[in-house]
C-alpha atoms as a PDB file:
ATOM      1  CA  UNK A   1     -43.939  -1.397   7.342  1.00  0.00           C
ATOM      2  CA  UNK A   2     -43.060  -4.944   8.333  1.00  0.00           C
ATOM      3  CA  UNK A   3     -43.454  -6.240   4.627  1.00  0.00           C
ATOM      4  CA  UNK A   4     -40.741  -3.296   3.297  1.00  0.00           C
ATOM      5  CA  UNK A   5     -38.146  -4.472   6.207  1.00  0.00           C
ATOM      6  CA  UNK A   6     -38.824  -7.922   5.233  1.00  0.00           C
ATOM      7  CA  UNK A   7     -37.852  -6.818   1.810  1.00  0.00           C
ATOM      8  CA  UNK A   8     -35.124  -5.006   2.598  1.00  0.00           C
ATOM      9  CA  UNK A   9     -33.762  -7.651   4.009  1.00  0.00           C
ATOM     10  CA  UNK A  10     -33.855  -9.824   0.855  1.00  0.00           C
ATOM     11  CA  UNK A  11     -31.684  -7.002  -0.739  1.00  0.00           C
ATOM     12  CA  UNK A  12     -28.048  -8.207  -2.275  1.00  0.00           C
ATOM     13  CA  UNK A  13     -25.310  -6.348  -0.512  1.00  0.00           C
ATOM     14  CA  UNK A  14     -21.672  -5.436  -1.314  1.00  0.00           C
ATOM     15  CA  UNK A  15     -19.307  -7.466   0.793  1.00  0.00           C
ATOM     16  CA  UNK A  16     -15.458  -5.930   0.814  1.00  0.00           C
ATOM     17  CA  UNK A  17     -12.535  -7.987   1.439  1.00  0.00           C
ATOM     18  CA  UNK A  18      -8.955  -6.690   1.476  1.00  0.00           C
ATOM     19  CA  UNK A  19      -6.291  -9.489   1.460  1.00  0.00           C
ATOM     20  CA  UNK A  20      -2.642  -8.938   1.610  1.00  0.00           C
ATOM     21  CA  UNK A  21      -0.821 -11.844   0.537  1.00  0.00           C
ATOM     22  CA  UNK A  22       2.592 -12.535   1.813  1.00  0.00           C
ATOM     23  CA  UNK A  23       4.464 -15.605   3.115  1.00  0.00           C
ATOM     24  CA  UNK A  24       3.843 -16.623   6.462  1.00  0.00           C
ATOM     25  CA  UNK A  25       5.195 -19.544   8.507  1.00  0.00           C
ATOM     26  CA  UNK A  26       2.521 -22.423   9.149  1.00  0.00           C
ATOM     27  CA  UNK A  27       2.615 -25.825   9.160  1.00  0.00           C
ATOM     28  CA  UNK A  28      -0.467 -26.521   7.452  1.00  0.00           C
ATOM     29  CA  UNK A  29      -0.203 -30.796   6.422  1.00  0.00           C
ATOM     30  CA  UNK A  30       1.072 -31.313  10.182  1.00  0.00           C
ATOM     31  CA  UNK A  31       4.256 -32.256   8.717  1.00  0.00           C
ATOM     32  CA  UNK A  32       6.969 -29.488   9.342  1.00  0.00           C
ATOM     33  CA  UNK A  33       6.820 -25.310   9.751  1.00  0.00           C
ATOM     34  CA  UNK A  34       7.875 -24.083   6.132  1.00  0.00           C
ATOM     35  CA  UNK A  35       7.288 -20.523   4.286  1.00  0.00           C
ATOM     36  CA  UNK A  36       3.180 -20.800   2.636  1.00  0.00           C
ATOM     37  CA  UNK A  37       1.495 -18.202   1.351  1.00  0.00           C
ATOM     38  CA  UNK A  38      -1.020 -16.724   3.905  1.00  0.00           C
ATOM     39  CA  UNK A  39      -3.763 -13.625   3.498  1.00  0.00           C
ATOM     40  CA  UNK A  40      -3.053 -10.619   6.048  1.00  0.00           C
ATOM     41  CA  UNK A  41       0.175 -12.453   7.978  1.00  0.00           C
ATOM     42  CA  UNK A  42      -2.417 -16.001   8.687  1.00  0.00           C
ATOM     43  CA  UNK A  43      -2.978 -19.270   7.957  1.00  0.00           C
ATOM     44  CA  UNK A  44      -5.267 -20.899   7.881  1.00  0.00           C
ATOM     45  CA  UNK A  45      -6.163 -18.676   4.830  1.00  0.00           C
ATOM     46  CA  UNK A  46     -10.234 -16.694   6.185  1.00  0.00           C
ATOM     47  CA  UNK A  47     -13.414 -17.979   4.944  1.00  0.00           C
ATOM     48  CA  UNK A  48     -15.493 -15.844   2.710  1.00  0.00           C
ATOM     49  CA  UNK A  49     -18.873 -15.558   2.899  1.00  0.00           C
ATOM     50  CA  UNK A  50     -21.640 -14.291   0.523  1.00  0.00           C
ATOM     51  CA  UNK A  51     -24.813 -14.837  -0.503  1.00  0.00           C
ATOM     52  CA  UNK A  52     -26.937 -15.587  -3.679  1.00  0.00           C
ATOM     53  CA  UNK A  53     -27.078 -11.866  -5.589  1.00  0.00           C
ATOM     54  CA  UNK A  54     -24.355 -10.196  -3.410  1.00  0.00           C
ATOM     55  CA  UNK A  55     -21.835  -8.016  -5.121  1.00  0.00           C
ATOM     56  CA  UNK A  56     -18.269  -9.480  -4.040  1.00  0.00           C
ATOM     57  CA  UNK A  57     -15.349  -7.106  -4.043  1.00  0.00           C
ATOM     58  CA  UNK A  58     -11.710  -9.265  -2.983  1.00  0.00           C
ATOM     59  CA  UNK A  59      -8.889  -6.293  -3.142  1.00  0.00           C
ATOM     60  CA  UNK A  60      -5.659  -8.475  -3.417  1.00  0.00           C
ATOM     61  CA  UNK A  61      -2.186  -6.716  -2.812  1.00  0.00           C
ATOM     62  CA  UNK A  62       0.443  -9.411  -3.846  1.00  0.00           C
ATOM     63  CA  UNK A  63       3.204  -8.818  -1.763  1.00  0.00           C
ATOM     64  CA  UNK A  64       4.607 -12.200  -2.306  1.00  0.00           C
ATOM     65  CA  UNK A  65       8.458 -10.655  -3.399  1.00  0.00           C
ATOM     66  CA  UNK A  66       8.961 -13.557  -6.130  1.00  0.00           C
ATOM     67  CA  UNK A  67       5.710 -14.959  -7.106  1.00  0.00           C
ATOM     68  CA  UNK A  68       2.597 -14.295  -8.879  1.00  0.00           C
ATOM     69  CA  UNK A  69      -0.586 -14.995  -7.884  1.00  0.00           C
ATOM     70  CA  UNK A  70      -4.559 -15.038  -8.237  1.00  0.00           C
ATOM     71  CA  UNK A  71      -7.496 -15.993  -6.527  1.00  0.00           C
ATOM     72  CA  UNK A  72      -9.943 -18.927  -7.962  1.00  0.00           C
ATOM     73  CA  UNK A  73     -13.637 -19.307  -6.362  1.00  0.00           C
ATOM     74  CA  UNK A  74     -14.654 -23.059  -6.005  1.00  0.00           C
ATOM     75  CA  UNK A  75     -17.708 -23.854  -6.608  1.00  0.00           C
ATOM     76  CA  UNK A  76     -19.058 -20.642  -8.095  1.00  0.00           C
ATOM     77  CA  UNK A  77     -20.513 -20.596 -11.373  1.00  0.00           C
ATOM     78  CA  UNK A  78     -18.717 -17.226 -12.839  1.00  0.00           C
ATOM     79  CA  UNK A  79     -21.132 -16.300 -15.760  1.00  0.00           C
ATOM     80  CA  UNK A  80     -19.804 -13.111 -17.383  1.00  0.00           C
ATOM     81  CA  UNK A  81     -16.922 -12.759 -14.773  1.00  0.00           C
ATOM     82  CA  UNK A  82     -14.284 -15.660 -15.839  1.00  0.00           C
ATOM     83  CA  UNK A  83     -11.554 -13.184 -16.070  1.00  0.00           C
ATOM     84  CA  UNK A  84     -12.545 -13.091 -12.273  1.00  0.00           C
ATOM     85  CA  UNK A  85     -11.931 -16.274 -11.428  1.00  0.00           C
ATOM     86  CA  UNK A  86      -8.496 -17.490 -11.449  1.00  0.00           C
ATOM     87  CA  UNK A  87      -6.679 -20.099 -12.163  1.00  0.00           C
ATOM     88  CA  UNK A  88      -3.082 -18.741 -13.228  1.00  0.00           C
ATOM     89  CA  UNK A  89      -3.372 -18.426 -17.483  1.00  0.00           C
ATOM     90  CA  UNK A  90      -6.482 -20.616 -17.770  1.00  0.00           C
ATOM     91  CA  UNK A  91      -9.077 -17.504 -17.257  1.00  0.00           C
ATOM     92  CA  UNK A  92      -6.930 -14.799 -15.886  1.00  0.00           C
ATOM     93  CA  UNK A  93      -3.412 -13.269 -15.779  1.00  0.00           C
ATOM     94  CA  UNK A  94      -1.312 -13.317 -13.078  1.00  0.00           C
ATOM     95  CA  UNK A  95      -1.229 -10.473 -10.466  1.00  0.00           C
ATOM     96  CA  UNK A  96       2.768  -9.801 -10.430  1.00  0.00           C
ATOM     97  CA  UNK A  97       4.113  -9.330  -6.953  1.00  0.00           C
ATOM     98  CA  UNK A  98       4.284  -5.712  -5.889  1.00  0.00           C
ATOM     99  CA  UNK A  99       1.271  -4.908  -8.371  1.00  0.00           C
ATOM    100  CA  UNK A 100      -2.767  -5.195  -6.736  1.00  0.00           C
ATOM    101  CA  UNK A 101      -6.387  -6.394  -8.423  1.00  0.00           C
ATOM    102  CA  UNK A 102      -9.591  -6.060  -7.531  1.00  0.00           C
ATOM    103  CA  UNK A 103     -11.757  -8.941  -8.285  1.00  0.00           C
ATOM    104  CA  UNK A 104     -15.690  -7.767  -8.802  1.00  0.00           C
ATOM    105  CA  UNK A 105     -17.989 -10.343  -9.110  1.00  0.00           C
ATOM    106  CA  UNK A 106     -21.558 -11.309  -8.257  1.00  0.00           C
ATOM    107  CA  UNK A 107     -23.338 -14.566  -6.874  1.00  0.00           C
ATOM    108  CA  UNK A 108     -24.870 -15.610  -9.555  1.00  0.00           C
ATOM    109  CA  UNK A 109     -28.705 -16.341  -8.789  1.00  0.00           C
ATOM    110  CA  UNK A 110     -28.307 -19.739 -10.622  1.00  0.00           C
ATOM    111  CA  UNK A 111     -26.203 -20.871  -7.519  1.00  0.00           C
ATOM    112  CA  UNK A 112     -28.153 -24.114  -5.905  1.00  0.00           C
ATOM    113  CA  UNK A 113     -27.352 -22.534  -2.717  1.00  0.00           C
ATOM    114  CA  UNK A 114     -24.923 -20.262  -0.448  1.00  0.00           C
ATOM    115  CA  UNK A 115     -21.157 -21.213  -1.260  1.00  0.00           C
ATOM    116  CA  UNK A 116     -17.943 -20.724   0.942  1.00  0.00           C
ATOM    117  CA  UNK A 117     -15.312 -19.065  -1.275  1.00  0.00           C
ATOM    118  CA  UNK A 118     -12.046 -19.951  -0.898  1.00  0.00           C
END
C-alpha cells in the first residue's frame, strides 16, 4: 500500500491557469507609474509552476483593447509544442485582443530540472 501511494505520487498532473490580460498601472523599473500589461488586474505578472511530465494548460483571454499578444516559456524545451510557445510570428500567431487561446503543453522529461515559467 505504501509503495502504490509512493507511486501515485510520482504521477504527472494537469495544472490549469486562467490569465486575463489587460493593462494595469505599475511601476515596474522603479521609474514612474505608466499603463503595462498585467495577468488578472496585477503586476508583478504570477509565477507558474510545474513539474517534469505535468500537462500545462495557460487559458489566455486578451483583453488588451489594441494589442496582440502571446505567451513564451523560458527555459522550456518545447519538443512537438513550438506553436505553443510564443514569441509573436517566430513560432506562433498572435492572439488578437478580444479573441482567447489555450496553450497545452507538457514538461518535457528531457528538462535538467523543475523550471519557473514565465
Amino acid at each position: 500500500m505504501l509503495l502504490l501511494l509512493q507511486l501515485r505520487g510520482l504521477e504527472a498532473a494537469t495544472i490549469t491557469y486562467d490569465f486575463n490580460i489587460t493593462w494595469v498601472r505599475a511601476n515596474p523599473d522603479g521609474l514612474f507609474e505608466r499603463p503595462t500589461i498585467g495577468i488578472n488586474n496585477q503586476w508583478p505578472l504570477p509565477i507558474m509552476y510545474a513539474t517534469v511530465g505535468d500537462t500545462v494548460i495557460v487559458n489566455v483571454d486578451n483583453q488588451l483593447g489594441n494589442q496582440s499578444t502571446t505567451l513564451h516559456f523560458h527555459g522550456l524545451y518545447m519538443n512537438g509544442t513550438t506553436q505553443m510557445d510564443g514569441p509573436l510570428q517566430v513560432s506562433q500567431c498572435d492572439i488578437a485582443s478580444g479573441t482567447k487561446f489555450k496553450y497545452n503543453f507538457t514538461v518535457s522529461k528531457t528538462q535538467s530540472r523543475t523550471k519557473h515559467l514565465c
